[in-house]
Protein backbone atom coordinates (compact mmCIF):
# COMPACT_ATOMS: atom_id res chain seq x y z
CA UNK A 1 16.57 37.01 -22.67
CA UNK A 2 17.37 34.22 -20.34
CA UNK A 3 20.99 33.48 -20.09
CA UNK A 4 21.58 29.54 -21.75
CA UNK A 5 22.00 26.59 -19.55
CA UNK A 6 25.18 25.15 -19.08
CA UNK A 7 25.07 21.69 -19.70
CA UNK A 8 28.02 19.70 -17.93
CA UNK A 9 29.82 17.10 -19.67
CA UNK A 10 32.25 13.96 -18.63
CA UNK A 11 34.44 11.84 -21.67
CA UNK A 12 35.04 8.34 -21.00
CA UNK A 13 37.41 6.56 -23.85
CA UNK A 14 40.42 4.37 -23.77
CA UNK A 15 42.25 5.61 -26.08
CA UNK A 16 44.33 8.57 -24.84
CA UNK A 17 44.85 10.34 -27.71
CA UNK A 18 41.58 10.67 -28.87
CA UNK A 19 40.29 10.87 -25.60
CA UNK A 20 43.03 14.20 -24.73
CA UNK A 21 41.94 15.26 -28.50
CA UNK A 22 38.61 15.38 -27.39
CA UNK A 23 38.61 17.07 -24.18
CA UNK A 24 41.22 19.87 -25.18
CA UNK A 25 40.26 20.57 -28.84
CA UNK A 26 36.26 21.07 -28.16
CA UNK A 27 35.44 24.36 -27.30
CA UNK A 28 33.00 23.15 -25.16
CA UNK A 29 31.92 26.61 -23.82
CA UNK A 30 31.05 27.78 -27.13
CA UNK A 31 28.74 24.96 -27.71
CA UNK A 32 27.20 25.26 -24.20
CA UNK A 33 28.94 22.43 -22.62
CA UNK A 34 31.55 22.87 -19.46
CA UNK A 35 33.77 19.75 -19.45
CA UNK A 36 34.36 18.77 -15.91
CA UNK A 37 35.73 14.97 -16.08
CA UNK A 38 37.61 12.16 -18.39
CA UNK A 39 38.08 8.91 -17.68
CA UNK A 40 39.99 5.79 -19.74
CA UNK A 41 37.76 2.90 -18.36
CA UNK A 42 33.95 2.31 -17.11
CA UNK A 43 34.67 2.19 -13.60
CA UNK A 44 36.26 5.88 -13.39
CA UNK A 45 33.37 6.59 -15.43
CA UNK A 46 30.93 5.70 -13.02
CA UNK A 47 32.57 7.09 -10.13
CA UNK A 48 32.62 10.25 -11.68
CA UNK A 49 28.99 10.26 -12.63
CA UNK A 50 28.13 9.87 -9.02
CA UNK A 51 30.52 12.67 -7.76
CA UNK A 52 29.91 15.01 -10.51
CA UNK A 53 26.07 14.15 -11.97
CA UNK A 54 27.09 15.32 -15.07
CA UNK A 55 24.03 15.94 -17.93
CA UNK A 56 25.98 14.07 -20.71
CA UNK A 57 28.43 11.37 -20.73
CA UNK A 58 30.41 10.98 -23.95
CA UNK A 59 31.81 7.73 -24.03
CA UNK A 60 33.28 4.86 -26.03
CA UNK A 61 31.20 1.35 -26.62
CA UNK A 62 33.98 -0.51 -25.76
CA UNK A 63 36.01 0.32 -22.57
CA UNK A 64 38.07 -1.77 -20.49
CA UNK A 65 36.58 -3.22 -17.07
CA UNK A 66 32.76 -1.88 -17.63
CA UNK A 67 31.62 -1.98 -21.38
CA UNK A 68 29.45 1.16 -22.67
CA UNK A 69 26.46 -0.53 -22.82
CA UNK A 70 26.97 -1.84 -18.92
CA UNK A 71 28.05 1.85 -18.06
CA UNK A 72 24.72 2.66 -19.60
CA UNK A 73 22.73 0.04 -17.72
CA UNK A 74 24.57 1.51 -14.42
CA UNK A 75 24.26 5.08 -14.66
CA UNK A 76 20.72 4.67 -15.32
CA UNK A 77 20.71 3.01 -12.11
CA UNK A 78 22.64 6.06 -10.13
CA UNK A 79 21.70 9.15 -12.41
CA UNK A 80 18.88 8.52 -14.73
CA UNK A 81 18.61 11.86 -15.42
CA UNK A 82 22.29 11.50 -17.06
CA UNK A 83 22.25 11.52 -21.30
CA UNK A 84 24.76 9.31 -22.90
CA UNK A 85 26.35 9.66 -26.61
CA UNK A 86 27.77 6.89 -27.61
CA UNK A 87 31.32 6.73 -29.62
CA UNK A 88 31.95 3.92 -31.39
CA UNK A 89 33.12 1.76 -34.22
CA UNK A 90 30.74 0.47 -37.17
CA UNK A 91 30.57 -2.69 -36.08
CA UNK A 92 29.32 -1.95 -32.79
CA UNK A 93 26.09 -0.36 -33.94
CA UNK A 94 23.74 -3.61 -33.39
CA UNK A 95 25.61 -3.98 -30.42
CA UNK A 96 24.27 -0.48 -29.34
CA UNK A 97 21.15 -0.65 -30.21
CA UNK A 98 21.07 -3.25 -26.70
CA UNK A 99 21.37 0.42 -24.62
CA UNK A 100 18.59 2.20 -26.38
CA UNK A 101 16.57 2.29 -22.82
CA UNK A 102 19.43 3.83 -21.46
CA UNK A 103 18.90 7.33 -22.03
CA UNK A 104 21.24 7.24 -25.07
CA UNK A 105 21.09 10.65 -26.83
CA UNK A 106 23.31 10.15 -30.12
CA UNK A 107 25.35 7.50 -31.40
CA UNK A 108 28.51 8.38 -33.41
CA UNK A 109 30.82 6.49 -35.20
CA UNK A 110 34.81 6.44 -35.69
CA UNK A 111 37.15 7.65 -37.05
CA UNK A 112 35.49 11.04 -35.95
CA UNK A 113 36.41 14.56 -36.80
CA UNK A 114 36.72 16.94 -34.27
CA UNK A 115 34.28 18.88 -36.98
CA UNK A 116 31.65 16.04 -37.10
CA UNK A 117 31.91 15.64 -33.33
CA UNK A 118 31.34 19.58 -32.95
CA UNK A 119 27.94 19.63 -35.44
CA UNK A 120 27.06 16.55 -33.18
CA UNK A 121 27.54 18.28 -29.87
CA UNK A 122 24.93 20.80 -31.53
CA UNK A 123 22.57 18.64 -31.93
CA UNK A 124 22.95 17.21 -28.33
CA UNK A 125 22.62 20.29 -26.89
CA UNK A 126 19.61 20.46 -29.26
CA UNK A 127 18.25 17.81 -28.24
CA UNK A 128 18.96 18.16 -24.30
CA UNK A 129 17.14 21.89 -24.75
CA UNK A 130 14.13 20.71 -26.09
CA UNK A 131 14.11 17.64 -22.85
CA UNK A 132 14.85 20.67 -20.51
CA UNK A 133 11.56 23.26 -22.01
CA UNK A 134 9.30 19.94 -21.74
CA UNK A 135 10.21 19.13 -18.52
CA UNK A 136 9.41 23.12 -17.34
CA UNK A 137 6.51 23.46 -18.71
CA UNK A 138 6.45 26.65 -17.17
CA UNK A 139 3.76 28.45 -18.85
CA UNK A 140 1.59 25.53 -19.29
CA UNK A 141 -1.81 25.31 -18.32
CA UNK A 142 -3.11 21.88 -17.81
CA UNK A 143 -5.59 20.65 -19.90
CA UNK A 144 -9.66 19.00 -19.36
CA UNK A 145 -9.58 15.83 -17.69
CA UNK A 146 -9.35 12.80 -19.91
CA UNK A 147 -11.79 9.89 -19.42
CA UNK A 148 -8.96 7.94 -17.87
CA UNK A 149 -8.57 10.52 -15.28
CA UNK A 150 -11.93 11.01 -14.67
CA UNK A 151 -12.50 7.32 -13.12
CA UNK A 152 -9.23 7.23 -11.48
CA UNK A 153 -9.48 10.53 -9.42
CA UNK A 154 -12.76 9.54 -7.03
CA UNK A 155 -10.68 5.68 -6.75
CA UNK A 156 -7.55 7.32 -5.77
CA UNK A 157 -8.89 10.00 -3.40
CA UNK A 158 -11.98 8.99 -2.24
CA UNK A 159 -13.10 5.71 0.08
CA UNK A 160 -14.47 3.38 -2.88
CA UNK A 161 -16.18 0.53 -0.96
CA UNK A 162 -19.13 -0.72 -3.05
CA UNK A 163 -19.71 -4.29 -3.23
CA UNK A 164 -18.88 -6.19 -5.97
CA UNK A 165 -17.63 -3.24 -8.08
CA UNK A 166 -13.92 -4.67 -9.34
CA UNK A 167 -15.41 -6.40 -12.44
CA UNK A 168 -17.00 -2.96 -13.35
CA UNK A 169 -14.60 -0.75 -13.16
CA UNK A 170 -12.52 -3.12 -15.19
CA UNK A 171 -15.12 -2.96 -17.90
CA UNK A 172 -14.87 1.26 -17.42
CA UNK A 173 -10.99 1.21 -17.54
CA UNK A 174 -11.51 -0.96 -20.64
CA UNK A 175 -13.18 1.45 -22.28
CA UNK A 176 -11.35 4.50 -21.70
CA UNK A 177 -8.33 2.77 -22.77
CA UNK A 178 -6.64 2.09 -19.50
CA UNK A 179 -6.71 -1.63 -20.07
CA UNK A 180 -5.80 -2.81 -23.02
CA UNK A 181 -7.98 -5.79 -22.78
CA UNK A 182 -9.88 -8.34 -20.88
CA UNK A 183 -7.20 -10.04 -20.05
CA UNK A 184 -4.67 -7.86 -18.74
CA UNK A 185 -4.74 -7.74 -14.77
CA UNK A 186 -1.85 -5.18 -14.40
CA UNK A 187 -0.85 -3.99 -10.46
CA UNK A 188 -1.12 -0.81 -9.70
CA UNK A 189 1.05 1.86 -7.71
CA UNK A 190 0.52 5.21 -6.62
CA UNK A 191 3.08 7.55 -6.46
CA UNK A 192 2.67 11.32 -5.40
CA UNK A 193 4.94 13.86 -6.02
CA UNK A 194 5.53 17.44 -5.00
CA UNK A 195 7.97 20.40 -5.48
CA UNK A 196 9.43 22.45 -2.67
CA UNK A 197 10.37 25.84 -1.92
CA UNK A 198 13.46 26.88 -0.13
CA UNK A 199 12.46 26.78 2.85
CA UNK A 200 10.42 23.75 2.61
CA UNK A 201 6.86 24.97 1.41
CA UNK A 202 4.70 22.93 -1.07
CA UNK A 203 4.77 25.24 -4.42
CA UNK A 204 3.84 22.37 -6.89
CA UNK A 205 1.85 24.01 -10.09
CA UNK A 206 -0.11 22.11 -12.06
CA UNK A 207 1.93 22.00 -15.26
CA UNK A 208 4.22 19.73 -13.16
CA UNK A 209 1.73 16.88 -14.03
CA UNK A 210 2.95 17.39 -17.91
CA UNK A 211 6.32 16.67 -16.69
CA UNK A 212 6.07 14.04 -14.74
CA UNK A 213 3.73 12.16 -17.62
CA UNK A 214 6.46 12.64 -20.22
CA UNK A 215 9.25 11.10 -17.74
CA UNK A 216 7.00 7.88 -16.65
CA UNK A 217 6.04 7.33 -20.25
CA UNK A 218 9.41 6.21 -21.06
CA UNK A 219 9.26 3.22 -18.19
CA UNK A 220 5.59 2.74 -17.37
CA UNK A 221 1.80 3.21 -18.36
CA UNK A 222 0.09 5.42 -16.33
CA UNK A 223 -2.59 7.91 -15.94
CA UNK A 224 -0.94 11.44 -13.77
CA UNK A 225 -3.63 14.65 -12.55
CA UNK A 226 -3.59 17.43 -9.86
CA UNK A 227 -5.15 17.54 -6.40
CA UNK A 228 -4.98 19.74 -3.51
CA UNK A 229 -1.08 20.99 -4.33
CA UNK A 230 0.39 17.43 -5.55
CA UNK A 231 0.80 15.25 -8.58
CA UNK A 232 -0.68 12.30 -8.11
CA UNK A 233 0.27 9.31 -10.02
CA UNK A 234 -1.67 6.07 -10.93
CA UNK A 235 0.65 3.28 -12.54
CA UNK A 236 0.50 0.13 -14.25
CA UNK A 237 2.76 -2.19 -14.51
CA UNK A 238 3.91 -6.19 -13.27
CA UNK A 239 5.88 -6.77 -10.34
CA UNK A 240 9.09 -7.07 -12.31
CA UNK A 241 8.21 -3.70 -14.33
CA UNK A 242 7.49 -2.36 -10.95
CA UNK A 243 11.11 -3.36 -9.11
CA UNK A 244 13.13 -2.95 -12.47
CA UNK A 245 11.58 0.84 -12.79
CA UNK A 246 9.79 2.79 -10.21
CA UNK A 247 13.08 3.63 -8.34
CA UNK A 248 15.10 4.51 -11.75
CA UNK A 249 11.60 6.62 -12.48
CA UNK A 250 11.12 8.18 -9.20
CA UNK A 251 14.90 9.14 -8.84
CA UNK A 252 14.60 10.83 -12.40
CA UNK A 253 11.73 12.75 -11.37
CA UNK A 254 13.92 13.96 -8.39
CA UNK A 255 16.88 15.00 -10.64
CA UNK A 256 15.17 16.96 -12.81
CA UNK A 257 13.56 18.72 -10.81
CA UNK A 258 16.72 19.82 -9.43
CA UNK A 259 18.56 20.36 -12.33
CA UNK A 260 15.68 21.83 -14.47
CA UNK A 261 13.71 23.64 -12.25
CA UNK A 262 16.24 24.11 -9.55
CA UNK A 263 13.98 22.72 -6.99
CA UNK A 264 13.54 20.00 -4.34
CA UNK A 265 11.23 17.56 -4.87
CA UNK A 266 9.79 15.16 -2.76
CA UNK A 267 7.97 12.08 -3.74
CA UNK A 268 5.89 8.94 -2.18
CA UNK A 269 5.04 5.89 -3.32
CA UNK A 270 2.72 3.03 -2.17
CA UNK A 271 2.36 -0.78 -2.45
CA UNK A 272 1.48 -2.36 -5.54
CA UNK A 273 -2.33 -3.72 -5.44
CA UNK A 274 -4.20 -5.71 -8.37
CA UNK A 275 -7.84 -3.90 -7.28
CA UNK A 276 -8.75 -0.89 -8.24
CA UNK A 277 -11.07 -0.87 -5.43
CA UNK A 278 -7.69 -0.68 -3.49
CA UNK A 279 -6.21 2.58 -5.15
CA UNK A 280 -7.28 4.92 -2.01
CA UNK A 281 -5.52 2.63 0.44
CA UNK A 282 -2.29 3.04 -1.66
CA UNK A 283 -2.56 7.02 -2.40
CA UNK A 284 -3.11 7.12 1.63
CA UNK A 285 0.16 4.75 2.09
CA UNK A 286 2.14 7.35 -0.76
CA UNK A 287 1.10 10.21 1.40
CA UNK A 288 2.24 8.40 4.95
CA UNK A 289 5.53 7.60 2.76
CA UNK A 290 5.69 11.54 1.26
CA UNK A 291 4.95 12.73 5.17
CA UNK A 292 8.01 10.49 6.46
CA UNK A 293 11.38 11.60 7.45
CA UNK A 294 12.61 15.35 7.00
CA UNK A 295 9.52 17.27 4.84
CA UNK A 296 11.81 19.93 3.69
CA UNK A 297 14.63 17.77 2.37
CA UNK A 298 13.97 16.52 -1.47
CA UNK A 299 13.93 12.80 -2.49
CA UNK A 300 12.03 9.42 -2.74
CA UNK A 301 10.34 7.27 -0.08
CA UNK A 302 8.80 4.06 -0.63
CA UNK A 303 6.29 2.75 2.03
CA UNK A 304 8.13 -0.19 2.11
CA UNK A 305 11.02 1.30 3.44
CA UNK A 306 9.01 3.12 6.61
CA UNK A 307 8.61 -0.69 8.64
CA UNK A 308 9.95 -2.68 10.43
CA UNK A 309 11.95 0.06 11.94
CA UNK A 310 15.10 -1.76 11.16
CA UNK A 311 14.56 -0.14 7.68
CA UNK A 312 15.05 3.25 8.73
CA UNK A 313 18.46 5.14 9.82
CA UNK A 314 21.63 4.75 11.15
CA UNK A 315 20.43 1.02 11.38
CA UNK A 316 19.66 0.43 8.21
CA UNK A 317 23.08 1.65 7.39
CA UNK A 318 24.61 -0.69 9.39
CA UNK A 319 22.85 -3.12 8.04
CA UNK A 320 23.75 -2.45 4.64
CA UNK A 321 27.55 -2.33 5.70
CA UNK A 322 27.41 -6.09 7.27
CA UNK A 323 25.95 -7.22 4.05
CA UNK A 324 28.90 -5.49 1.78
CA UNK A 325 31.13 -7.14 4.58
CA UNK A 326 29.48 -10.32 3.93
CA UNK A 327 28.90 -10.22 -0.41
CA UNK A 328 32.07 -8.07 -1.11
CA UNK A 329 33.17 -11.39 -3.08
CA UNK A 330 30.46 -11.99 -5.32
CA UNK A 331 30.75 -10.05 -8.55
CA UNK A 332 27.53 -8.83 -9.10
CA UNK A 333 26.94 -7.40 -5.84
CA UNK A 334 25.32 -3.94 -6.66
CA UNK A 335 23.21 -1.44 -5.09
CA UNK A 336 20.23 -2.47 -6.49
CA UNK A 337 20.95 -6.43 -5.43
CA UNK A 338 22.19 -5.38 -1.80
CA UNK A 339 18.38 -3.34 -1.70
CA UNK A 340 16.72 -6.66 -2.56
CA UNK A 341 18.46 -8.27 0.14
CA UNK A 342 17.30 -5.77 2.87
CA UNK A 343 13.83 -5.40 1.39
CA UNK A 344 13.85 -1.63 0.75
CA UNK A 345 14.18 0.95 -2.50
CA UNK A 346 17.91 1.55 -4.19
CA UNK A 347 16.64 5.47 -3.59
CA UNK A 348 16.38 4.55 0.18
CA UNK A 349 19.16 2.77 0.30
CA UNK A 350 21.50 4.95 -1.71
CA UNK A 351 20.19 8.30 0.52
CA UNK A 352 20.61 6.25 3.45
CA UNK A 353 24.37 4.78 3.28
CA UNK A 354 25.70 8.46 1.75
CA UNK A 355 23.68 10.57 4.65
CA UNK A 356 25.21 7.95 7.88
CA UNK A 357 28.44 7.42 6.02
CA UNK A 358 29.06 10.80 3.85
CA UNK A 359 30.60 7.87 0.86
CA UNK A 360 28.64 6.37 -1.69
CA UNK A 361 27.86 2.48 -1.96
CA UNK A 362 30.22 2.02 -4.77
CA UNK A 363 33.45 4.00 -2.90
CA UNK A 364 32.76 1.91 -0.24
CA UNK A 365 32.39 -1.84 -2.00
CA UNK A 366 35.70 -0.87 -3.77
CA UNK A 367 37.62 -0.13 -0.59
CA UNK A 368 36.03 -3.42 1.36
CA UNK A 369 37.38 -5.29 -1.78
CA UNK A 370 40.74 -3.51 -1.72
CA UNK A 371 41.03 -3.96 2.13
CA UNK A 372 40.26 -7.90 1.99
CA UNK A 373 43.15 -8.19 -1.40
CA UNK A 374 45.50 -6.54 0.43
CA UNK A 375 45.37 -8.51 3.27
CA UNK A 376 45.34 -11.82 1.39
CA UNK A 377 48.43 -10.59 -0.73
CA UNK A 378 49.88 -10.06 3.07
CA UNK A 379 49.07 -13.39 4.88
CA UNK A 380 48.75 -15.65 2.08
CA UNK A 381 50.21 -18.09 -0.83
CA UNK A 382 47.28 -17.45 -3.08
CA UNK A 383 47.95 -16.31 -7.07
CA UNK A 384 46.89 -12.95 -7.75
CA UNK A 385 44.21 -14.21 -10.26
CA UNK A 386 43.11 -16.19 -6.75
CA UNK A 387 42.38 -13.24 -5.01
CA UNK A 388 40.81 -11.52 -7.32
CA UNK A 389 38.31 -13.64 -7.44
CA UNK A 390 37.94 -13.95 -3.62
CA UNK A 391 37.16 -10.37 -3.78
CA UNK A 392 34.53 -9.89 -5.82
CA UNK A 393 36.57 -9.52 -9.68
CA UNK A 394 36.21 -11.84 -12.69
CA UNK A 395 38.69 -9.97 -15.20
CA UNK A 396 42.28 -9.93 -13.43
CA UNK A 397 43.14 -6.84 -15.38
CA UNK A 398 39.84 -4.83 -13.95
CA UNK A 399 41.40 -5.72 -10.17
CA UNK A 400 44.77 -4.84 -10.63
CA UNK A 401 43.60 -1.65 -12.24
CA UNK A 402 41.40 -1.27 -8.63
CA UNK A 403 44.08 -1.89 -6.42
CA UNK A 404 46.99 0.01 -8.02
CA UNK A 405 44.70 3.14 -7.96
CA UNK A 406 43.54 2.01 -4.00
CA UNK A 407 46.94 1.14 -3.27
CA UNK A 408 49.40 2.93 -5.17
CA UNK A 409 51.31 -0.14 -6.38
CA UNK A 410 49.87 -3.41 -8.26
CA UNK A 411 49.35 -6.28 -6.27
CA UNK A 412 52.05 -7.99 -7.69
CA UNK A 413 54.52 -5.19 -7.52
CA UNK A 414 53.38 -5.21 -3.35
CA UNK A 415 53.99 -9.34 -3.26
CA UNK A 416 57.67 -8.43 -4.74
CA UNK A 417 58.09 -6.01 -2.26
CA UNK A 418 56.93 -8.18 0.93
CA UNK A 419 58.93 -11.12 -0.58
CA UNK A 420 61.96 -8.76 -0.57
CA UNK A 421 60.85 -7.42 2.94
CA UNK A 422 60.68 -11.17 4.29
CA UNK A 423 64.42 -11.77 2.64
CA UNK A 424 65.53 -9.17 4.55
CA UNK A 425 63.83 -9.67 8.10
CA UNK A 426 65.28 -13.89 7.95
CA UNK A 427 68.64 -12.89 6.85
């Protein structure tokens, strides 16, 4: 018999005692859990999904700095292959119900028992079991072609120039149900995806297709089938759908693989087009996006992010640090806002700034922030409440947290010490 997974496990709650309750009064091991993180606020929370990439995060609605259902919203962002169980008060539950598309596995309510929260960590890891034996499919054989996958395959991988023919095929996709109606004009993107041995070979099986259906059913419509050693994807969706989804989609793909399967997986994804006549050119610009870069290595690659060539490398990088540099002030600034700004994929992005700088985007926007407060506690009269806002922070509270742990002192502790420093120097 196989040995069990593992599943690892971070706590995030404010309140110490419950939060120290938690964490040393679970036998975590017995219920197939290995605790390997707590935090008292969102933004340790977040930081510690990105170091640790934990498969559940237990955590309170309401936490100081970065709410539960904004921790949600973000860890989707970084690690949507990351559960989360939510902890929280009755009054709350309406307000949960906001983080539902965030991967939220259970919702419990306080006061809690450490023997209600034990039967409920059963059911998680329940729960997470059953995600994990879907996902392998390891015995699976795949199944007869549906009608939707019988148009789409000669679009997607054949040349499909006949005059005139976008009306039809409408009327086809129609009727096997890929359109809804005649009025939908969805775009479409092709993604293709692929699993790799160690030492770089394709070994993709078709049961993967399985997989990666369940996982894009929970963002976008789609139609997935098996050719020549890849999954090939066909997806609908509107622009917004597209840009609010793909990445989170493609990256979860990528992480369960990983985690699951324990392999590397590469994936490519094409422009969105509103023709089905133009589904071949976007499978062939997946492929020149899935042949980019280092073929051995796992991860995503959008077409988009092959050209200009200042989209690529060490430049790109750079590019991304002058634009943290300039936006460190604005308070929304995030990785998937600085991507819009230099026209490429968060997953680019994200693999991009971590392989040229060996940090990740938000360890660096913290210590740009922390870097421009300090100096403006040094060299000027502003209020601390001033500065905080210069640097990127709406709740005064949330940036003296920041720069005490940055810093080792609050900023107002370092101001009394300066102002004594000064005394002393003009005496």
């Amino acid at each position: 018999m196989a040995a069990k997974t593992i599943y690892s496990v971070i706590v995030a709650d404010d309140e110490d005692e419950l939060r120290e309750a938690v964490c040393t009064m679970i036998p975590w091991e017995e219920y197939g859990f290995r605790l390997v993180g707590s935090a008292s606020n969102g933004l340790d929370a977040l930081q510690m999904v990105e170091e640790y990439e934990p498969d559940l995060l237990l955590t309170d609605i309401r936490m100081p700095f970065i709410s539960g259902i904004e921790l949600a919203r973000q860890v989707r962002e970084i690690r949507p292959a990351t559960n989360i169980a939510f902890l929280s008060g009755y009054d709350d539950f309406e307000y949960a119900k906001q983080a539902i598309q965030y991967n939220i596995i259970s919702y419990m309510l306080k006061p809690l028992t450490m023997e209600g929260l034990s039967r409920e960590l059963q059911n998680i890891r329940q729960k997470i079991d059953a995600q994990f034996a879907m996902f392998r499919q390891a015995s699976a054989s795949p199944g007869g072609l549906d009608m939707q996958t019988a148009m789409l395959m000669p679009l997607v991988l054949d040349e499909y120039t006949e005059p005139d023919s976008e009306q039809r095929l409408r009327s086809l996709s129609r009727q096997c149900g890929l359109l809804r109606d005649m009025d939908e004009r969805p775009y479409f993107a092709v993604m293709v995806s692929t699993l790799l041995e160690t030492d770089g070979g394709n070994c993709t099986a078709p049961s993967f297709v399985a997989s990666v259906d369940r996982l894009a059913a929970k963002y976008l419509r789609g139609a997935h089938f098996f050719a020549s050693g890849k999954v090939i994807s066909v997806l609908l969706g509107s622009p917004a759908e597209f840009e609010k989804y793909l990445h989170i989609l493609a990256d979860e793909i990528v992480q369960m693989a990983g985690r699951v399967l324990g392999r590397r997986c590469r994936i490519g994804v094409g422009r969105a087009t509103r023709a089905l006549t133009a589904l071949h050119d976007a499978y062939r610009e997946a492929m020149e996006a899935l042949r980019q870069g280092d073929r051995t290595e796992g991860g995503v690659q959008f077409i988009s992010d092959l050209a200009p060539a200042v989209k690529g490398g060490e430049l790109l990088c750079k590019r991304a640090m002058e634009a943290i540099n300039q936006h460190y002030m604005d308070a929304d600034l995030s990785l998937v806002s600085l991507s819009g700004m230099l026209t490429v994929s968060p997953n680019h992005l994200s693999t991009c700034i971590k392989k040229y700088t060996g940090e990740t985007f938000i360890t660096i926007l913290i210590r740009k922030r922390m870097e421009a407060a300090r100096e403006l506690l040094i060299s000027s009269p502003l209020k601390i409440q001033e500065i905080a806002q210069r640097c990127g922070y709406v709740d005064q509270h949330y940036f003296s947290y920041c720069f005490k742990k940055y810093c080792g002192e609050s900023p107002s502790m370092m101001r009394r010490r300066l102002d004594r420093e000064r005394a002393g120097e003009s005496m």
